[in-house]
PDB file of N, CA and C in Angstrom:
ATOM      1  N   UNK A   1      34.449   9.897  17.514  1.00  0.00           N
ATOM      2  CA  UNK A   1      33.500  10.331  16.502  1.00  0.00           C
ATOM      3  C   UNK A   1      32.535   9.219  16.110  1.00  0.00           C
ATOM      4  N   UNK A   2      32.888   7.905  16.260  1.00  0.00           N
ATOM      5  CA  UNK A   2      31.968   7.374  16.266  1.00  0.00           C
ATOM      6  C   UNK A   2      30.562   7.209  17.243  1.00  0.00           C
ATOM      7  N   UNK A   3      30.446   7.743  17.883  1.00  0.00           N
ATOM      8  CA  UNK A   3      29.525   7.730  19.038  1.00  0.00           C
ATOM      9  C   UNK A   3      27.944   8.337  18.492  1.00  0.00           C
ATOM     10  N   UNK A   4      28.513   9.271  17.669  1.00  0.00           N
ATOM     11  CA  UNK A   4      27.580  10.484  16.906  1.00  0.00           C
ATOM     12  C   UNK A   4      26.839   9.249  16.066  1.00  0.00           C
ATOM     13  N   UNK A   5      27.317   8.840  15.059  1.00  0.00           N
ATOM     14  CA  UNK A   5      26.118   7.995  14.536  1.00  0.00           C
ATOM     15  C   UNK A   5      25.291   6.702  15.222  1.00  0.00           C
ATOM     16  N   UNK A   6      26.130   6.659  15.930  1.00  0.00           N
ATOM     17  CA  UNK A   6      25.088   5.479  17.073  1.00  0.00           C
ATOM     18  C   UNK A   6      23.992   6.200  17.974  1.00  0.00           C
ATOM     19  N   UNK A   7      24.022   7.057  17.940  1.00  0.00           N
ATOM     20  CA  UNK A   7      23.234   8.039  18.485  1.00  0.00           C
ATOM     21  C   UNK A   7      22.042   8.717  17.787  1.00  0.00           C
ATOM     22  N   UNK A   8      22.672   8.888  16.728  1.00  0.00           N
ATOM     23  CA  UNK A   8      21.544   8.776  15.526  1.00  0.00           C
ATOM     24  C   UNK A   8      20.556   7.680  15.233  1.00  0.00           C
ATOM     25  N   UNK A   9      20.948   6.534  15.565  1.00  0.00           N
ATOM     26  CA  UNK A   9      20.525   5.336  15.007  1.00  0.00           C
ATOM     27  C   UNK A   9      19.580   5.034  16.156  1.00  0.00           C
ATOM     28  N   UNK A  10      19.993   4.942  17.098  1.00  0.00           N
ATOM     29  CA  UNK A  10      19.174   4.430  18.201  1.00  0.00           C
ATOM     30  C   UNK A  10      17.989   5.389  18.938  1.00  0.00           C
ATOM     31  N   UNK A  11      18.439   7.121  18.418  1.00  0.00           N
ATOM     32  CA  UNK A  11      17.611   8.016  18.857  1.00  0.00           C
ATOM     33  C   UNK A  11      16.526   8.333  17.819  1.00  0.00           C
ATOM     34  N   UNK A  12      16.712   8.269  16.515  1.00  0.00           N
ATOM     35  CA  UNK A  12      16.073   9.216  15.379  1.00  0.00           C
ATOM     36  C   UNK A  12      15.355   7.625  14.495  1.00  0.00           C
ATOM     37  N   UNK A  13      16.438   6.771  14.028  1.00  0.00           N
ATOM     38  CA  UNK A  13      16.518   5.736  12.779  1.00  0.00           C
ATOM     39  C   UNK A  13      15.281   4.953  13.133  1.00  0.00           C
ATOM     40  N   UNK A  14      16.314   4.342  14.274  1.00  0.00           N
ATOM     41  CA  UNK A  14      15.206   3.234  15.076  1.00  0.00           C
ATOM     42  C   UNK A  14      13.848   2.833  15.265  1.00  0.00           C
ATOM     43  N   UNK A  15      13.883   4.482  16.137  1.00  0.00           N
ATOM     44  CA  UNK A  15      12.316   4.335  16.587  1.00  0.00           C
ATOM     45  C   UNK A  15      11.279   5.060  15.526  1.00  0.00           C
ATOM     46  N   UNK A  16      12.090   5.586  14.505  1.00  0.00           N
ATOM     47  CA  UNK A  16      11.006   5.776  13.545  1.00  0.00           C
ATOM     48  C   UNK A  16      10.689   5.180  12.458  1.00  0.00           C
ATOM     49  N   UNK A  17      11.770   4.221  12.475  1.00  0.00           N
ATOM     50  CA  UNK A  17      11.215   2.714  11.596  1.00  0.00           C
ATOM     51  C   UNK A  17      10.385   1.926  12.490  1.00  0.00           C
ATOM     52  N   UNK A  18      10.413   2.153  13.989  1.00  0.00           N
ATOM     53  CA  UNK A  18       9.525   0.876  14.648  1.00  0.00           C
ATOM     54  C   UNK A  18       8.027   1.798  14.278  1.00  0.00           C
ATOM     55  N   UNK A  19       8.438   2.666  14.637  1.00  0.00           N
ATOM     56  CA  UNK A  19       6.636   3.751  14.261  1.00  0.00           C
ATOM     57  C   UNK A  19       6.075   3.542  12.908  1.00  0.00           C
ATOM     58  N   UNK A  20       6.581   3.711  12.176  1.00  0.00           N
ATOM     59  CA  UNK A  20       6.372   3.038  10.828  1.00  0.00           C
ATOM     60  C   UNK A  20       5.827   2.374  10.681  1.00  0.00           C
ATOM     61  N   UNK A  21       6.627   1.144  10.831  1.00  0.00           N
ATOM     62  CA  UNK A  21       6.251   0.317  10.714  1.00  0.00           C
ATOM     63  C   UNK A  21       5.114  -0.609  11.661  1.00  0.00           C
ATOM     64  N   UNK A  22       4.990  -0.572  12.736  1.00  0.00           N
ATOM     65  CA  UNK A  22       4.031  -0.678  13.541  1.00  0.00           C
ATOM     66  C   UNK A  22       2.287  -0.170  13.061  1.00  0.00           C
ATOM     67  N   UNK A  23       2.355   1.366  12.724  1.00  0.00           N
ATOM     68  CA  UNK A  23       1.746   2.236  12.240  1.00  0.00           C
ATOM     69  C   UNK A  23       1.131   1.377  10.473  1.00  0.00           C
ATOM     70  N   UNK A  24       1.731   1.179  10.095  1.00  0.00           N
ATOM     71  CA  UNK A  24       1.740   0.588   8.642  1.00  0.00           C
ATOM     72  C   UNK A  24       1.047  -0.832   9.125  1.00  0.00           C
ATOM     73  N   UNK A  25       0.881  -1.446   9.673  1.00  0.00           N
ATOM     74  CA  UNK A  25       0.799  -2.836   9.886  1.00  0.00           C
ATOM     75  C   UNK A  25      -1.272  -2.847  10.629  1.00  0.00           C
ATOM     76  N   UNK A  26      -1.053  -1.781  11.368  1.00  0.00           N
ATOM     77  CA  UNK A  26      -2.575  -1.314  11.873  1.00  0.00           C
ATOM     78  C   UNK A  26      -3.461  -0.401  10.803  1.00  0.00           C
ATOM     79  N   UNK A  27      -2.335   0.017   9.806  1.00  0.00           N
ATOM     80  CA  UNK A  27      -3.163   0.814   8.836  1.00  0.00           C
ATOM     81  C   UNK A  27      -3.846  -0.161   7.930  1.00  0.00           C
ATOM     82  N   UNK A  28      -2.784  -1.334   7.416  1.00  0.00           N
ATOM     83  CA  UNK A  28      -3.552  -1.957   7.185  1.00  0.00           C
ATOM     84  C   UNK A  28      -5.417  -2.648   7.303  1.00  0.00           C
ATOM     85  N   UNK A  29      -4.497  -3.354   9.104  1.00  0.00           N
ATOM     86  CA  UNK A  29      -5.753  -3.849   9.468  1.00  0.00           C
ATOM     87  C   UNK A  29      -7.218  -3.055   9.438  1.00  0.00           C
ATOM     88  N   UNK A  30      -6.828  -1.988   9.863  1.00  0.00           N
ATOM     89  CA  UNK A  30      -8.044  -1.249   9.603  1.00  0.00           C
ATOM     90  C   UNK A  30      -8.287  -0.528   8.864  1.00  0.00           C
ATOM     91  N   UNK A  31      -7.842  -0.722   7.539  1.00  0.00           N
ATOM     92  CA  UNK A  31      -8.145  -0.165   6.356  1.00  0.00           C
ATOM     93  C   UNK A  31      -9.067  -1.391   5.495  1.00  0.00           C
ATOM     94  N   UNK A  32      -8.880  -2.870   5.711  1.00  0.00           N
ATOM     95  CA  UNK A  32      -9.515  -3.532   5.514  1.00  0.00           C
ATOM     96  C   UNK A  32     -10.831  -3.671   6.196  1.00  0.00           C
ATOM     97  N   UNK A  33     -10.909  -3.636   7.709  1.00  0.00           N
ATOM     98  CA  UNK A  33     -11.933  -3.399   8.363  1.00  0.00           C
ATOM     99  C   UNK A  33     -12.899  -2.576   8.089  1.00  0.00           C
ATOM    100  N   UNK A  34     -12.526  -1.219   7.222  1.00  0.00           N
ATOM    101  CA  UNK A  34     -13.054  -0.115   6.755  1.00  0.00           C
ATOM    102  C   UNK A  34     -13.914  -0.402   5.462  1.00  0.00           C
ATOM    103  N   UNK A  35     -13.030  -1.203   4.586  1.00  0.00           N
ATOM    104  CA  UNK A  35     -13.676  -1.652   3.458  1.00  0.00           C
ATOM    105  C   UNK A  35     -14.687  -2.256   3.960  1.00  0.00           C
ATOM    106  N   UNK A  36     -14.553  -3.649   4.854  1.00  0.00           N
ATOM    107  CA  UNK A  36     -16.202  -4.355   5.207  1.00  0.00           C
ATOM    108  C   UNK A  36     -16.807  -3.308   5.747  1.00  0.00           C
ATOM    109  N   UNK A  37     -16.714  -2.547   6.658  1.00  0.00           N
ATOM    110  CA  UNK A  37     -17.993  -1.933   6.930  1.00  0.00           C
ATOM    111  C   UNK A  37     -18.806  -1.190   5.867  1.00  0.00           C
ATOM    112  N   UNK A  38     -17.938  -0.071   5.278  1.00  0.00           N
ATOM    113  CA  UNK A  38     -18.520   0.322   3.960  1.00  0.00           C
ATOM    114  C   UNK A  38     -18.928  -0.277   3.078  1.00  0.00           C
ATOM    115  N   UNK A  39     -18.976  -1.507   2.639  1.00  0.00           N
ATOM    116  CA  UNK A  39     -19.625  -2.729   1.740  1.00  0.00           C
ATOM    117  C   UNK A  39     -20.878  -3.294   2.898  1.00  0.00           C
ATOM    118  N   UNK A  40     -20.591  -3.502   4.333  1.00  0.00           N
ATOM    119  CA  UNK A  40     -21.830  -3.410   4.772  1.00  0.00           C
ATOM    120  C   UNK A  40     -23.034  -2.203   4.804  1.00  0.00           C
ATOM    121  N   UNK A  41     -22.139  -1.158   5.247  1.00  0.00           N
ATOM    122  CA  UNK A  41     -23.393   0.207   4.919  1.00  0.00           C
ATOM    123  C   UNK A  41     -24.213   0.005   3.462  1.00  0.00           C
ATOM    124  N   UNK A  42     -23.114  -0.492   2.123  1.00  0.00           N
ATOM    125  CA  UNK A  42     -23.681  -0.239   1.036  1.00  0.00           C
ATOM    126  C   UNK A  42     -24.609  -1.605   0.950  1.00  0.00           C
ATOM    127  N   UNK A  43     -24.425  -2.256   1.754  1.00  0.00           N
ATOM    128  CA  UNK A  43     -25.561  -3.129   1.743  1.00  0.00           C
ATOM    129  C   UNK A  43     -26.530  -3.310   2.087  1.00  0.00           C
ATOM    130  N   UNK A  44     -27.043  -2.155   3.921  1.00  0.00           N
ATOM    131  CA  UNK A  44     -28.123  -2.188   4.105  1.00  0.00           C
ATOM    132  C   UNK A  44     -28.843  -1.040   3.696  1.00  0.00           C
ATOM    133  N   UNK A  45     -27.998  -0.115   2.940  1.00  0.00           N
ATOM    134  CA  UNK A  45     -28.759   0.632   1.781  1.00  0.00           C
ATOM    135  C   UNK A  45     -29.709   0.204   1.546  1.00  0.00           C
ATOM    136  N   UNK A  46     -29.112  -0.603   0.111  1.00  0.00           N
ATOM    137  CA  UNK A  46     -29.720  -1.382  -0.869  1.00  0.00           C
ATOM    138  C   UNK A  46     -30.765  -2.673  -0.140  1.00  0.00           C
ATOM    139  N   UNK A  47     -30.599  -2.677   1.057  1.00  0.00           N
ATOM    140  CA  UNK A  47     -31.665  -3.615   1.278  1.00  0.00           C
ATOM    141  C   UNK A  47     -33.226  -2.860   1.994  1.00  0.00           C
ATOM    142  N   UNK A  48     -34.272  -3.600   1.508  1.00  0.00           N
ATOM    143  CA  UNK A  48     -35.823  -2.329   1.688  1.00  0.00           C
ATOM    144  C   UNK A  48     -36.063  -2.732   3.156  1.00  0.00           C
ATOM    145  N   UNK A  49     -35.936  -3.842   3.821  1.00  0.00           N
ATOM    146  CA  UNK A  49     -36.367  -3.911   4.891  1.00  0.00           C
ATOM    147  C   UNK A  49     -35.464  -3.233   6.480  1.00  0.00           C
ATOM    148  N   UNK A  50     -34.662  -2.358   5.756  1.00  0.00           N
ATOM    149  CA  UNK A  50     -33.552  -1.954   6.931  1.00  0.00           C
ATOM    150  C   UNK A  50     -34.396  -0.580   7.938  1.00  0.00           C
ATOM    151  N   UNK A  51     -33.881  -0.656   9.091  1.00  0.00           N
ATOM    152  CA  UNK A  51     -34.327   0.966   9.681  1.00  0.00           C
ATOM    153  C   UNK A  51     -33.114   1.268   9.830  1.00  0.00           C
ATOM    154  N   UNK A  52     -33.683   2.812  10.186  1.00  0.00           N
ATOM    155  CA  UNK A  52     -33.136   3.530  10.336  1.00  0.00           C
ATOM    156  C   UNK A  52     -31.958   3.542  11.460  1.00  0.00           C
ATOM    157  N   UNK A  53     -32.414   3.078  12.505  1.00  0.00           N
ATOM    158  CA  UNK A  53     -31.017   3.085  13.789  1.00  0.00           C
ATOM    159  C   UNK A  53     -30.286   2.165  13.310  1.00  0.00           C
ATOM    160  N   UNK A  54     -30.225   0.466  12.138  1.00  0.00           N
ATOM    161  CA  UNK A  54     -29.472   0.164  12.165  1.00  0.00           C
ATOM    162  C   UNK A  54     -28.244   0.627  10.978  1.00  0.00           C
ATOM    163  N   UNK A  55     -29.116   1.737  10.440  1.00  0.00           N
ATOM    164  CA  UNK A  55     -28.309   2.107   9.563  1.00  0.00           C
ATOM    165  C   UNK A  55     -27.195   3.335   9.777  1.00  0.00           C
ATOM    166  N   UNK A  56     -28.196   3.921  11.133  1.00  0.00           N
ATOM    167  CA  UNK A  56     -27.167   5.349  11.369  1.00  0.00           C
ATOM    168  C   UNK A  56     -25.816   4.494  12.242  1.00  0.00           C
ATOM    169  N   UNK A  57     -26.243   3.131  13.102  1.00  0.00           N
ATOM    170  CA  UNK A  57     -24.577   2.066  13.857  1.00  0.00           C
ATOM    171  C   UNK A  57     -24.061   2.068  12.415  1.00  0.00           C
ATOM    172  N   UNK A  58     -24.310   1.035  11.543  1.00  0.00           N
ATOM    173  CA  UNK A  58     -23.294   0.486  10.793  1.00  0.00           C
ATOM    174  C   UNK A  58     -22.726   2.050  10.241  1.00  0.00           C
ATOM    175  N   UNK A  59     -23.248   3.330   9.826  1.00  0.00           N
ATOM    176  CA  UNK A  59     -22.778   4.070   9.215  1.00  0.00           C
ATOM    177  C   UNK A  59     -21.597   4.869  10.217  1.00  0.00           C
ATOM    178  N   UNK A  60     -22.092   5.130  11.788  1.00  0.00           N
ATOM    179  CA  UNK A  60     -21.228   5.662  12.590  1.00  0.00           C
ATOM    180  C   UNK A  60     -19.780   4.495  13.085  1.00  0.00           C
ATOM    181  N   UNK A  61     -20.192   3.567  12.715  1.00  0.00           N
ATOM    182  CA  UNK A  61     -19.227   2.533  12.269  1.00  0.00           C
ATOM    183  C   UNK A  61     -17.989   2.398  11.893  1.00  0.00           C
ATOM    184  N   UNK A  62     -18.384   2.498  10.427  1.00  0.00           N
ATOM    185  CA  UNK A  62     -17.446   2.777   9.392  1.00  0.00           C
ATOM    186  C   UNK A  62     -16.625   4.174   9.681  1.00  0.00           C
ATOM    187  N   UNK A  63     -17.472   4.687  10.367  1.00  0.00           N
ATOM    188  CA  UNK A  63     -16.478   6.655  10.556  1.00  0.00           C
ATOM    189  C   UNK A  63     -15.791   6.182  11.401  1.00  0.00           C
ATOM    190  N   UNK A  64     -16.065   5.453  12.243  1.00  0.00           N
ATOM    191  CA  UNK A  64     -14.918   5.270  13.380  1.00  0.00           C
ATOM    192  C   UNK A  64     -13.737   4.131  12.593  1.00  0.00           C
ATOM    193  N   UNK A  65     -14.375   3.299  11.598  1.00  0.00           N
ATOM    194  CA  UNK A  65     -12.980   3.187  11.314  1.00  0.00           C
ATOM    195  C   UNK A  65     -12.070   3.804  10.165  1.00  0.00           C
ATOM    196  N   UNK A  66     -13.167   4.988   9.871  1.00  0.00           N
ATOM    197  CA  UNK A  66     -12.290   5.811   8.907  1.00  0.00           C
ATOM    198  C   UNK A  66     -11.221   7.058   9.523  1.00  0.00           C
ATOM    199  N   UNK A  67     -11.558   7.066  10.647  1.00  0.00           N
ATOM    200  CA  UNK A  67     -10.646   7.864  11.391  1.00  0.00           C
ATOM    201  C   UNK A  67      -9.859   7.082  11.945  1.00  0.00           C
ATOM    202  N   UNK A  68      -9.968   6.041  12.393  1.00  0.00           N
ATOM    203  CA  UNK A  68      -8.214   4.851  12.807  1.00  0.00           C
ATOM    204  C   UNK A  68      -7.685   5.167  11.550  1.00  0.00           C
ATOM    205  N   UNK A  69      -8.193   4.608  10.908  1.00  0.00           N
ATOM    206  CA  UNK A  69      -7.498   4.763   9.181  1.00  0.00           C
ATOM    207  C   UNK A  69      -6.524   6.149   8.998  1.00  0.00           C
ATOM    208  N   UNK A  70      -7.100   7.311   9.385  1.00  0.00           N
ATOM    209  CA  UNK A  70      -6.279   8.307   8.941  1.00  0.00           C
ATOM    210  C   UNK A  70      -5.330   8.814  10.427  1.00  0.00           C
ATOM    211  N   UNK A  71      -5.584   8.189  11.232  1.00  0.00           N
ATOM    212  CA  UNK A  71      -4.707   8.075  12.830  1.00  0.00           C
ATOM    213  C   UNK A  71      -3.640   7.351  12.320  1.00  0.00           C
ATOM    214  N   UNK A  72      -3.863   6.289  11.578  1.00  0.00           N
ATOM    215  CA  UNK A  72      -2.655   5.482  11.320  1.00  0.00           C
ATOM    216  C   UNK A  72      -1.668   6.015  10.087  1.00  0.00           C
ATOM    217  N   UNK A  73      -2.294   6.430   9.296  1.00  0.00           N
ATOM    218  CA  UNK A  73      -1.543   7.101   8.039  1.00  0.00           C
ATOM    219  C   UNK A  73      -0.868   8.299   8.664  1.00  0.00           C
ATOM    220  N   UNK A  74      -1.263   9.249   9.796  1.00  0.00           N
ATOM    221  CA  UNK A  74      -0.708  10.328  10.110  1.00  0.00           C
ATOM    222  C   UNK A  74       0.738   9.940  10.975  1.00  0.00           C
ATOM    223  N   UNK A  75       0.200   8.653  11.788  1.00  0.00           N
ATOM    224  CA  UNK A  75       1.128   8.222  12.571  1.00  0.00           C
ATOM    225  C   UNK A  75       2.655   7.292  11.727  1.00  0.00           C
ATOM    226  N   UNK A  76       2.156   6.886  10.383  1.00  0.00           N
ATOM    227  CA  UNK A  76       3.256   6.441  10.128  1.00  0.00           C
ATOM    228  C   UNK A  76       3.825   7.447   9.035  1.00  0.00           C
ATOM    229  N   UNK A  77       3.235   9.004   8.818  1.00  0.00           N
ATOM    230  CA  UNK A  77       3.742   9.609   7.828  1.00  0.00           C
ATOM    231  C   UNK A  77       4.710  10.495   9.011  1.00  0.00           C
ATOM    232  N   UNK A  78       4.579  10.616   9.901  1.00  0.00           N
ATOM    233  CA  UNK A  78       5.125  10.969  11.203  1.00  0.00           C
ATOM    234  C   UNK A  78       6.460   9.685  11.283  1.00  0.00           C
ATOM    235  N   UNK A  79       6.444   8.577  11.511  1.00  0.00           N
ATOM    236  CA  UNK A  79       7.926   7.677  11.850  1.00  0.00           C
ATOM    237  C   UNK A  79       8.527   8.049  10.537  1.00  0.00           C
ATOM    238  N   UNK A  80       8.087   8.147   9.582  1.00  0.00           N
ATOM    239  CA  UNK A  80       8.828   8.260   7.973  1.00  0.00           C
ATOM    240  C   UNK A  80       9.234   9.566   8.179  1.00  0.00           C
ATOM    241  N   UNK A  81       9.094  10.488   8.953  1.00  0.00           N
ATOM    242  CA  UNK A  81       9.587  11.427   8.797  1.00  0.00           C
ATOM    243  C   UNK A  81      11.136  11.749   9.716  1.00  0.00           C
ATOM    244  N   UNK A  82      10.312  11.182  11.118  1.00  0.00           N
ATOM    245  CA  UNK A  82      11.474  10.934  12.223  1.00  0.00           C
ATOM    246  C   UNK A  82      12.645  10.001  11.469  1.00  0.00           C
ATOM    247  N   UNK A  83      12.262   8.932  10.917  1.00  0.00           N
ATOM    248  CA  UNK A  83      13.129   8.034  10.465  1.00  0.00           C
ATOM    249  C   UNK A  83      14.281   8.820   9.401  1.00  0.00           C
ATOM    250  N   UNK A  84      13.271   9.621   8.303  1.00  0.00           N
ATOM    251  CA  UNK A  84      14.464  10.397   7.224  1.00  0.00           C
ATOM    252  C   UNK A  84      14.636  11.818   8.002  1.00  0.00           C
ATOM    253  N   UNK A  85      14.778  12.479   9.147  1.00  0.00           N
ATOM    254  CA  UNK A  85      15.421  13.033   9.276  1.00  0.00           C
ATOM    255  C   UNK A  85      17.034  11.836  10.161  1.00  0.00           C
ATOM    256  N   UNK A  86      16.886  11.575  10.899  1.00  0.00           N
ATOM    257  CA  UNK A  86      18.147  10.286  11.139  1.00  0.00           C
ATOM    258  C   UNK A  86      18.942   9.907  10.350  1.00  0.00           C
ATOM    259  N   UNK A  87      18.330   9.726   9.280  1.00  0.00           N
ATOM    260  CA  UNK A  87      19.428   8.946   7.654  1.00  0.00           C
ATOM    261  C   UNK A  87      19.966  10.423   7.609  1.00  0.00           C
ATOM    262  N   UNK A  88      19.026  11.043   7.617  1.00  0.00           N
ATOM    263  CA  UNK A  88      19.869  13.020   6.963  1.00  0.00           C
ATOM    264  C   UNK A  88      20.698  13.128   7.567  1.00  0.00           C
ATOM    265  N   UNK A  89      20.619  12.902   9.114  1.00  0.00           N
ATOM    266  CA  UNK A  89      21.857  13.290   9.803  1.00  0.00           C
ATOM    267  C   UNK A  89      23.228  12.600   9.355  1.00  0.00           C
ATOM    268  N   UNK A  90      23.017  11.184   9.471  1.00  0.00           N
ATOM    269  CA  UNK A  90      24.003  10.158   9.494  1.00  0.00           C
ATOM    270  C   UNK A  90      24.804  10.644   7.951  1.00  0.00           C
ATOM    271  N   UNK A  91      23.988  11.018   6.760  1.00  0.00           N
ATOM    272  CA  UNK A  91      24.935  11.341   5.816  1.00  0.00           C
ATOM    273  C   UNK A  91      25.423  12.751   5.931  1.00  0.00           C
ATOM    274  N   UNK A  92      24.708  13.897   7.207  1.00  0.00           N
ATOM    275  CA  UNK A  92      25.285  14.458   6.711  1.00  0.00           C
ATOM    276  C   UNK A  92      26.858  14.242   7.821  1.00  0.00           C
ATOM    277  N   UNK A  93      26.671  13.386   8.501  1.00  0.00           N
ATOM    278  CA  UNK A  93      28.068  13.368   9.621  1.00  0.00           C
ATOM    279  C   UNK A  93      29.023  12.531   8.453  1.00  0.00           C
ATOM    280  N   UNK A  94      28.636  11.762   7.639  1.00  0.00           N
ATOM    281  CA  UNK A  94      29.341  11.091   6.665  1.00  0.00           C
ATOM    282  C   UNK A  94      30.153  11.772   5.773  1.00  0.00           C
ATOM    283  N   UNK A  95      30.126  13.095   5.341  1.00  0.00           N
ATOM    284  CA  UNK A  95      29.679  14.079   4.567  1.00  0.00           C
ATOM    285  C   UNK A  95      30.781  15.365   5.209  1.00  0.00           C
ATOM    286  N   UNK A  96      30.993  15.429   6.663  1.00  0.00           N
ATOM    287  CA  UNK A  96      31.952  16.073   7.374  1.00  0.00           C
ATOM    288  C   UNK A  96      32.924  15.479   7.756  1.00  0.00           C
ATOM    289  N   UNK A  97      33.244  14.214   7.885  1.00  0.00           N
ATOM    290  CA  UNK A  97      34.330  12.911   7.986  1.00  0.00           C
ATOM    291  C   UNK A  97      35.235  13.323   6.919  1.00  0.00           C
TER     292      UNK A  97
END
């Protein structure tokens, strides 16, 4: 009977704490990345001598890193999920012991 929770751990626990966390670590990065660009867009706003093409890059920019941004939040709300179904199991085999 012990076999069952090692099985859990290494199939379900594991790899959805490495997703997680992996996931969490790039959400970061490019959630910061996201902020500069959007503080750059809001800057060549506000500045009079800007055109137009360099404003539609920096703006198509920032979308691209606002969609990593929500790639990464989906991807680690996804390991958090894989991960707590694994703990569920393990208590509930704890739970039938």
């Amino acid at each position: 009977m012990n076999t069952r929770p090692g099985i859990l751990l290494i199939s379900l626990v594991m790899p959805g704490l490495l997703v997680f966390l992996i996931s969490l670590y790039y959400f970061g990065t490019d959630y910061s990345a996201l902020i500069k660009a959007e503080n750059y867009v809001e800057q060549l706003v506000k500045d009079e001598k800007v055109n137009e093409r360099n404003l539609q890059f920096a703006y198509h920019r920032a979308l691209a890193h606002r969609i990593n941004v929500f790639a990464d939040a989906t991807w680690g709300l996804l390991g958090g999920v894989i991960t707590a179904i694994g703990i569920h199991g393990l208590v509930i085999l704890k739970e039938k012991e």
